[in-house]
N, C-alpha and C. Protein backbone atom coordinates (compact mmCIF):
# COMPACT_ATOMS: atom_id res chain seq x y z
N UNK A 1 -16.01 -7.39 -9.48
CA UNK A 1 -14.61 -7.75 -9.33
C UNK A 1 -13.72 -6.54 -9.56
N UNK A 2 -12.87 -6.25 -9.01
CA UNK A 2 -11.69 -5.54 -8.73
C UNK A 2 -10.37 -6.07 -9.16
N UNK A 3 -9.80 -5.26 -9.80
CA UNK A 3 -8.28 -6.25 -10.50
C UNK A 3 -7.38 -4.83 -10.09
N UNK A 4 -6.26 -5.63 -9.21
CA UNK A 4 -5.31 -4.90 -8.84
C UNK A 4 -3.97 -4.99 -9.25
N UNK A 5 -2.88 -4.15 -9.68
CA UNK A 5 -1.64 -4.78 -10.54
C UNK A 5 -0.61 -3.61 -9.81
N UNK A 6 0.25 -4.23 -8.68
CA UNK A 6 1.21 -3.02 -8.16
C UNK A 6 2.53 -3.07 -9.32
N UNK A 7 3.47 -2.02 -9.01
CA UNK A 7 4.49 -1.77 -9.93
C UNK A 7 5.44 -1.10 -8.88
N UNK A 8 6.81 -1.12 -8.84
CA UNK A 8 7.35 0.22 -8.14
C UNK A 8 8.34 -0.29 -7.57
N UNK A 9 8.68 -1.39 -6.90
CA UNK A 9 8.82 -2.41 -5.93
C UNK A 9 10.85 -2.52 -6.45
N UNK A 10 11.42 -2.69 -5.85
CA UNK A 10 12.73 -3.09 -5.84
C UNK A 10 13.67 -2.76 -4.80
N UNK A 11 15.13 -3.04 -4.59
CA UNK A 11 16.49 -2.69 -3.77
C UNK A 11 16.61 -1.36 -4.19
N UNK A 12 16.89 -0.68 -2.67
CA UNK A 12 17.54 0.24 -2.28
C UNK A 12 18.21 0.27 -1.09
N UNK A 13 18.89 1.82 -0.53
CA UNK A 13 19.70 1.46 0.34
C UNK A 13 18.92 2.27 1.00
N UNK A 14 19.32 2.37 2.58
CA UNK A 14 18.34 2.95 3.76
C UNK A 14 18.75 4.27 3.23
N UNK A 15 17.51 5.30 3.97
CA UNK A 15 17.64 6.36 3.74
C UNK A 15 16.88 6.80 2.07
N UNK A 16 17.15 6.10 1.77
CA UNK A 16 16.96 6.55 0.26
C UNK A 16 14.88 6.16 0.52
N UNK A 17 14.34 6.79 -1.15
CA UNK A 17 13.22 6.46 -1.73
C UNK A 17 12.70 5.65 -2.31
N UNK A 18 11.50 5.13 -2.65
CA UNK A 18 10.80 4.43 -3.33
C UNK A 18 8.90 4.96 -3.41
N UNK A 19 8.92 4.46 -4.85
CA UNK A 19 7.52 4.91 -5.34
C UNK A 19 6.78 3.65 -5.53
N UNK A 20 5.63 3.17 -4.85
CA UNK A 20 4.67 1.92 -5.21
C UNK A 20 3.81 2.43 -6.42
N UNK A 21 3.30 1.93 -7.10
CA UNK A 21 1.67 2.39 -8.00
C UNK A 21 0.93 1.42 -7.96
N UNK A 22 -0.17 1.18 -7.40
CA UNK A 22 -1.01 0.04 -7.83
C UNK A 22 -2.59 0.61 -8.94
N UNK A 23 -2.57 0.13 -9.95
CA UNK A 23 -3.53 0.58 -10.82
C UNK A 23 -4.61 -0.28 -10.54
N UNK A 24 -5.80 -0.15 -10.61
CA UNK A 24 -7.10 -0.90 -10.51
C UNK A 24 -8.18 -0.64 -11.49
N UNK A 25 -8.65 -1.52 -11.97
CA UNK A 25 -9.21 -1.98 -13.16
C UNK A 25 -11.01 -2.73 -12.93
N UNK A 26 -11.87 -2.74 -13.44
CA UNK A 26 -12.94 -3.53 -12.72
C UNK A 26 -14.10 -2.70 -12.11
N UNK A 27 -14.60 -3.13 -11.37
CA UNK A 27 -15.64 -2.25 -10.14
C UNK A 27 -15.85 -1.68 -9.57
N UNK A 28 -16.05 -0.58 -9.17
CA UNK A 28 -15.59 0.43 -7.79
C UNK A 28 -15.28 -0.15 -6.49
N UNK A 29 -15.14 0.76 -5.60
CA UNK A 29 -14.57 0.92 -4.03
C UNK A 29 -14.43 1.61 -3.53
N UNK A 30 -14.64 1.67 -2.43
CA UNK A 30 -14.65 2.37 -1.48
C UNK A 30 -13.58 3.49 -0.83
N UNK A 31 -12.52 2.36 -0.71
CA UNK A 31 -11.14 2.43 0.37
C UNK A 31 -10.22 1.40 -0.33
N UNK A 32 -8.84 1.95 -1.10
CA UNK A 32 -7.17 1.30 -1.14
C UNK A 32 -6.51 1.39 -0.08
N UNK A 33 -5.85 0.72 -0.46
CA UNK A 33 -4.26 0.23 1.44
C UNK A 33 -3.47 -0.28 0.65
N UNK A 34 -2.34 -0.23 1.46
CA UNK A 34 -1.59 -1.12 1.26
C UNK A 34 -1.16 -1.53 2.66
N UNK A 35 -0.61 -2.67 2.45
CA UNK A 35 -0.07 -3.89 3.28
C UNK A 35 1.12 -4.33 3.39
N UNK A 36 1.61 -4.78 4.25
CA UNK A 36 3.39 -5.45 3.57
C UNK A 36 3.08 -6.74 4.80
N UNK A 37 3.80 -7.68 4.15
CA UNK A 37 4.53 -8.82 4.99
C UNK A 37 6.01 -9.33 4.68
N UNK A 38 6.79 -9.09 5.83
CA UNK A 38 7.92 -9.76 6.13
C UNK A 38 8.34 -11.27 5.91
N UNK A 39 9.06 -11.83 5.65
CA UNK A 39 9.10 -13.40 6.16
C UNK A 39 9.37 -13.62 7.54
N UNK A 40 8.08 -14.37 7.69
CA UNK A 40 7.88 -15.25 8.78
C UNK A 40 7.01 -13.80 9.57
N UNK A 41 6.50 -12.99 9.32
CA UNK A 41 5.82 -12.60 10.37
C UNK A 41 4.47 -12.48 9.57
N UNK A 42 3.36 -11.42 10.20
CA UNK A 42 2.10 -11.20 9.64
C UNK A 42 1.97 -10.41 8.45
N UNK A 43 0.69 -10.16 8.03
CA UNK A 43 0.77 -9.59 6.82
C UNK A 43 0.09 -8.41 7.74
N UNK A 44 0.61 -6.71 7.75
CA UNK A 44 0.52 -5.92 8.73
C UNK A 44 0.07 -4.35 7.91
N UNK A 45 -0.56 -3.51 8.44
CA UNK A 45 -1.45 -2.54 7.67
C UNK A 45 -0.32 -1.61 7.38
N UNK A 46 -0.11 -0.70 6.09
CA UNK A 46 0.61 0.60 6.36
C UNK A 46 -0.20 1.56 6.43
N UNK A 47 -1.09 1.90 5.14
CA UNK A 47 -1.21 2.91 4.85
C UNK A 47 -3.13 2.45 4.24
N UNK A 48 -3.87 3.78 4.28
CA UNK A 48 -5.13 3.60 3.37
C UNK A 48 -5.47 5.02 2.71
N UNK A 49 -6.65 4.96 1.46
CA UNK A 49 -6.81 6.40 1.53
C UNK A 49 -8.68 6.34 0.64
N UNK A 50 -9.38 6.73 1.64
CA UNK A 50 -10.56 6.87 1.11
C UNK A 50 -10.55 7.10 -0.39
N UNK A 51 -11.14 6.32 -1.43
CA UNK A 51 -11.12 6.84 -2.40
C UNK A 51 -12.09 7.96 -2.84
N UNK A 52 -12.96 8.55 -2.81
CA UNK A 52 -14.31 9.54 -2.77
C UNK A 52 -13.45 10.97 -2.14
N UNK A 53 -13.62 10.72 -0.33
CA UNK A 53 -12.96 11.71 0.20
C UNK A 53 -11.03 12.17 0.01
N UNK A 54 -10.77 10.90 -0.09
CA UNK A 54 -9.34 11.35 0.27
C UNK A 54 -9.09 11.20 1.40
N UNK A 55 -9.02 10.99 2.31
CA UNK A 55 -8.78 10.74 3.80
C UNK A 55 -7.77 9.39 3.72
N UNK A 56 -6.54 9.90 4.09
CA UNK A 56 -5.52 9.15 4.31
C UNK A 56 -5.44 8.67 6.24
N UNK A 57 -5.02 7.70 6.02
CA UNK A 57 -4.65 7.01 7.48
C UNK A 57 -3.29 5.77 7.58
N UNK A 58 -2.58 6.39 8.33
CA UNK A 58 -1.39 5.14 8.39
C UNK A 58 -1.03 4.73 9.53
N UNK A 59 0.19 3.91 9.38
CA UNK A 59 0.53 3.09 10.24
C UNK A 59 1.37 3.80 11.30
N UNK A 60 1.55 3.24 12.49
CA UNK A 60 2.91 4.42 13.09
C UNK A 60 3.72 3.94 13.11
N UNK A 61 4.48 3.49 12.55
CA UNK A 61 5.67 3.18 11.87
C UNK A 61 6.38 3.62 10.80
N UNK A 62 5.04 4.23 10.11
CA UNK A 62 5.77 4.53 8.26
C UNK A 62 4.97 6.02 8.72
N UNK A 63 4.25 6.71 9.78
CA UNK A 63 4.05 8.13 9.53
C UNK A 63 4.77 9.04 9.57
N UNK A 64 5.10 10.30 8.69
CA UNK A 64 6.02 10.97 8.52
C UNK A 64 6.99 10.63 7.49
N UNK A 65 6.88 9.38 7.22
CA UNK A 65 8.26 8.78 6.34
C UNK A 65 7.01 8.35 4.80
N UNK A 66 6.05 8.02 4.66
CA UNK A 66 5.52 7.32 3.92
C UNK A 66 4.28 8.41 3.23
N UNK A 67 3.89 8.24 2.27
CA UNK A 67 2.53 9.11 2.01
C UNK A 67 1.84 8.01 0.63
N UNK A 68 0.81 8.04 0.85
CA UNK A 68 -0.26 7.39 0.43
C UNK A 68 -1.05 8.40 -0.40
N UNK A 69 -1.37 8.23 -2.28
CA UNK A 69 -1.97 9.24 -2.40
C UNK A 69 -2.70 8.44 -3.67
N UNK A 70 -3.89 9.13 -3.94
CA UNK A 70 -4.32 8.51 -5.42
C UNK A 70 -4.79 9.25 -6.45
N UNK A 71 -4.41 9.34 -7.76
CA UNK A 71 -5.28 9.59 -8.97
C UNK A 71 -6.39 9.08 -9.47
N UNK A 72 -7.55 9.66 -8.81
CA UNK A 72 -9.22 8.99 -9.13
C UNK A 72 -9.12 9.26 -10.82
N UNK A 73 -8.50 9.99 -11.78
CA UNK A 73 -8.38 9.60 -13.06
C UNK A 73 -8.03 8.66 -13.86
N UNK A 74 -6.66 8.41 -13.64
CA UNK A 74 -6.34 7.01 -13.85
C UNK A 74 -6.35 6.23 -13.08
N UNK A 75 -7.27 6.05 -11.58
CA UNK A 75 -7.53 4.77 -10.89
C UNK A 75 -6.51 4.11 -10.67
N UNK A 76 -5.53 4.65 -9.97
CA UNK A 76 -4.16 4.35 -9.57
C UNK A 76 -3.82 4.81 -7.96
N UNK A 77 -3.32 3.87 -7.38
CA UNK A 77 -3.17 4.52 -5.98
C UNK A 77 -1.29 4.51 -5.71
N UNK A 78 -0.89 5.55 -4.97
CA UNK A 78 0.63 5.39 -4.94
C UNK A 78 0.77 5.33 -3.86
N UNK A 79 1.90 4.82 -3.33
CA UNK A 79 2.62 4.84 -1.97
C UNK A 79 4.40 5.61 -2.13
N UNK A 80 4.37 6.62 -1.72
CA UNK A 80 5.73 7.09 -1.41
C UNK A 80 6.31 6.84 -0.52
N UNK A 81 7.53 6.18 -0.35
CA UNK A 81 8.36 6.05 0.67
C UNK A 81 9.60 6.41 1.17
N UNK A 82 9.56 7.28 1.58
CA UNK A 82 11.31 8.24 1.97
C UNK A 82 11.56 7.64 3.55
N UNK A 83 12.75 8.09 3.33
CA UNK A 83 13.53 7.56 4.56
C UNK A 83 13.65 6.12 4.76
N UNK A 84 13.62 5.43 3.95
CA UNK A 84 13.68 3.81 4.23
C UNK A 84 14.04 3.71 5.30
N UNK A 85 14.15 1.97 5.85
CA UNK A 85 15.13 1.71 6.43
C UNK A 85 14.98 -0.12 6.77
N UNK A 86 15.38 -0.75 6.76
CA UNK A 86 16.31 -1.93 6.74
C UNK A 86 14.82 -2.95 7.04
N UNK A 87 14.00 -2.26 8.03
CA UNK A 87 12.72 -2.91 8.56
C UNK A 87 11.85 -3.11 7.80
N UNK A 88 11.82 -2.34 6.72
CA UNK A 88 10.72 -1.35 5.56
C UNK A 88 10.76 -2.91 5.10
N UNK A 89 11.92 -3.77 4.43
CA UNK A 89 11.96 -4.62 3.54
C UNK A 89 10.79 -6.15 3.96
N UNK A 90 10.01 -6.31 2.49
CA UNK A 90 8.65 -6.60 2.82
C UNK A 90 8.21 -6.67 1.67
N UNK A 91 7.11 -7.86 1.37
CA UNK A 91 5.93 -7.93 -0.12
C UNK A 91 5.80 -6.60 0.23
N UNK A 92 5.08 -5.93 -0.25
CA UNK A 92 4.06 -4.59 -0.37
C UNK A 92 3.07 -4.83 -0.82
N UNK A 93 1.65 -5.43 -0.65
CA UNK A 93 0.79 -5.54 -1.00
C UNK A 93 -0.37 -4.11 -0.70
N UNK A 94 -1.11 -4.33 -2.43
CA UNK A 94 -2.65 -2.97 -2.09
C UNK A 94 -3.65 -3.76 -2.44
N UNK A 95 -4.34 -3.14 -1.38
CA UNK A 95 -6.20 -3.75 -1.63
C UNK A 95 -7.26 -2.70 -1.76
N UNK A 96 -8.20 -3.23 -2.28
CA UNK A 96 -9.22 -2.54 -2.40
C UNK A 96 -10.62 -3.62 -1.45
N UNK A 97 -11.65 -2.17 -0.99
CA UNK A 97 -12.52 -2.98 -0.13
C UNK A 97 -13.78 -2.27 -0.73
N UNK A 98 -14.84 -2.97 -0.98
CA UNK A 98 -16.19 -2.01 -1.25
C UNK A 98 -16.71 -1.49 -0.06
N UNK A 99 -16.46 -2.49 1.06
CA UNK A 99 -17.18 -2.36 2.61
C UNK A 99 -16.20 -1.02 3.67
N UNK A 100 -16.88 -0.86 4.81
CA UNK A 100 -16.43 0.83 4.82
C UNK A 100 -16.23 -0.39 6.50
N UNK A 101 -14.90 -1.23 6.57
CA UNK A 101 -15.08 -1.46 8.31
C UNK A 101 -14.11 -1.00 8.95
N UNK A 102 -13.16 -1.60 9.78
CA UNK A 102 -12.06 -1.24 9.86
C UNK A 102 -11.05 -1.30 8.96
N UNK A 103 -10.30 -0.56 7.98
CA UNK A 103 -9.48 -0.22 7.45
C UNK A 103 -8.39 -0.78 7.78
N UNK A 104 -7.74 -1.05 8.95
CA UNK A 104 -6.77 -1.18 9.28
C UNK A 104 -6.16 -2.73 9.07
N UNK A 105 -7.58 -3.36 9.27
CA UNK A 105 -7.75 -5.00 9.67
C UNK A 105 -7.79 -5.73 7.71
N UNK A 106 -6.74 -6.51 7.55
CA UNK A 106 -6.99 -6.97 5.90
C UNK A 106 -7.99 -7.88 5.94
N UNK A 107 -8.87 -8.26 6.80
CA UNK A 107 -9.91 -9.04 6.61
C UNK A 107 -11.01 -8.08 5.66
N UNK A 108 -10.58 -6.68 6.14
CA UNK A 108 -11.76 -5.62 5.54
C UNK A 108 -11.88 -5.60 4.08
N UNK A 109 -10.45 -5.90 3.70
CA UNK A 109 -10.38 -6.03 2.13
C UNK A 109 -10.87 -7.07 1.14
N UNK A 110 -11.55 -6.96 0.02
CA UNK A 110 -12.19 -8.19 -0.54
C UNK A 110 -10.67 -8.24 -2.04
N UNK A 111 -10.26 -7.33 -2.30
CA UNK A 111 -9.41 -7.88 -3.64
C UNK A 111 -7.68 -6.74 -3.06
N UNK A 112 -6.67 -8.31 -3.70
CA UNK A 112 -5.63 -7.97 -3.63
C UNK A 112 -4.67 -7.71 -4.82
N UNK A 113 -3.49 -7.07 -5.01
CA UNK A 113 -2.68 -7.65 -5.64
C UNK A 113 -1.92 -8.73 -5.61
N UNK A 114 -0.67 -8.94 -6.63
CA UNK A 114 -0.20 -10.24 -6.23
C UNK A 114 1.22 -9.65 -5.74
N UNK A 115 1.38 -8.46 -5.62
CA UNK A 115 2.36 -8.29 -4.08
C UNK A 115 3.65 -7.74 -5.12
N UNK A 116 4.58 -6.97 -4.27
CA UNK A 116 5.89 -6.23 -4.65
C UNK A 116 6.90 -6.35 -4.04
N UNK A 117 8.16 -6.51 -4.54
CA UNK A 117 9.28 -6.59 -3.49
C UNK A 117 9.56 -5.61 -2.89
N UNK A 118 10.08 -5.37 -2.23
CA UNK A 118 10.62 -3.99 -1.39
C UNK A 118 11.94 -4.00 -0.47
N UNK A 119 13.17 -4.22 -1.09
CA UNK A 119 14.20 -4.92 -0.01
C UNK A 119 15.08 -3.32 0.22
N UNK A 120 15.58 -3.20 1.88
CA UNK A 120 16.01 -2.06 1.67
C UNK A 120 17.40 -2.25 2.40
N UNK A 121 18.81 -2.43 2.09
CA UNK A 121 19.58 -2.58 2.72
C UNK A 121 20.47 -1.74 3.34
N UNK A 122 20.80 -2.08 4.65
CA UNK A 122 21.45 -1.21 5.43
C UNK A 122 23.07 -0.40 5.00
């Protein structure tokens, strides 16, 4: 088991920053992400980052604006987010997956958090 606990999450205005942290606790893994869902739409991939290698991969939407990074010491994964903007606003959910499939797809993930606000107003 894998125990995930994000932090970071609140209002801002576009343009501006925000810092996610999700700490993980439990079993190893493979590969962290994070995720966001809107109301009323899907729950949709941003960001991942091999935990071992480091190999980051994101969404094209948040590339250039977003960076994904982790401390294998304290077993913490972050999400930076500059440049907001109005769309950004969304849970923020991170997962962890032991299995190496598609990354992109949250079926790949076996443990979640229980999600972050992220509202960013225009």
């Amino acid at each position: 088991q894998v125990q995930l606990e994000e932090s970071g999450g609140g209002l801002v205005q576009a343009e501006n920053s925000l810092k996610l942290s999700c700490a993980a606790s439990g079993d190893t893994f493979i590969a962290m992400g994070w995720f966001r869902q809107a109301p009323g739409k899907e729950r949709e991939f941003v960001a991942v980052v091999l935990w071992n290698a480091g190999n980051t991969y994101y969404a094209d939407s948040v590339k250039g604006r977003f960076t994904i990074s982790r401390d294998n010491a304290k077993n913490t994964m972050y999400l930076q987010m500059n440049s907001l903007k109005p769309e950004d606003t969304a849970v923020y959910y991170c997962a962890a997956t032991k299995k190496f499939l598609r990354l992109s797809l949250s079926q790949a993930y076996d443990y979640w958090g229980q999600g972050t606000q992220v509202t960013v107003s225009s």
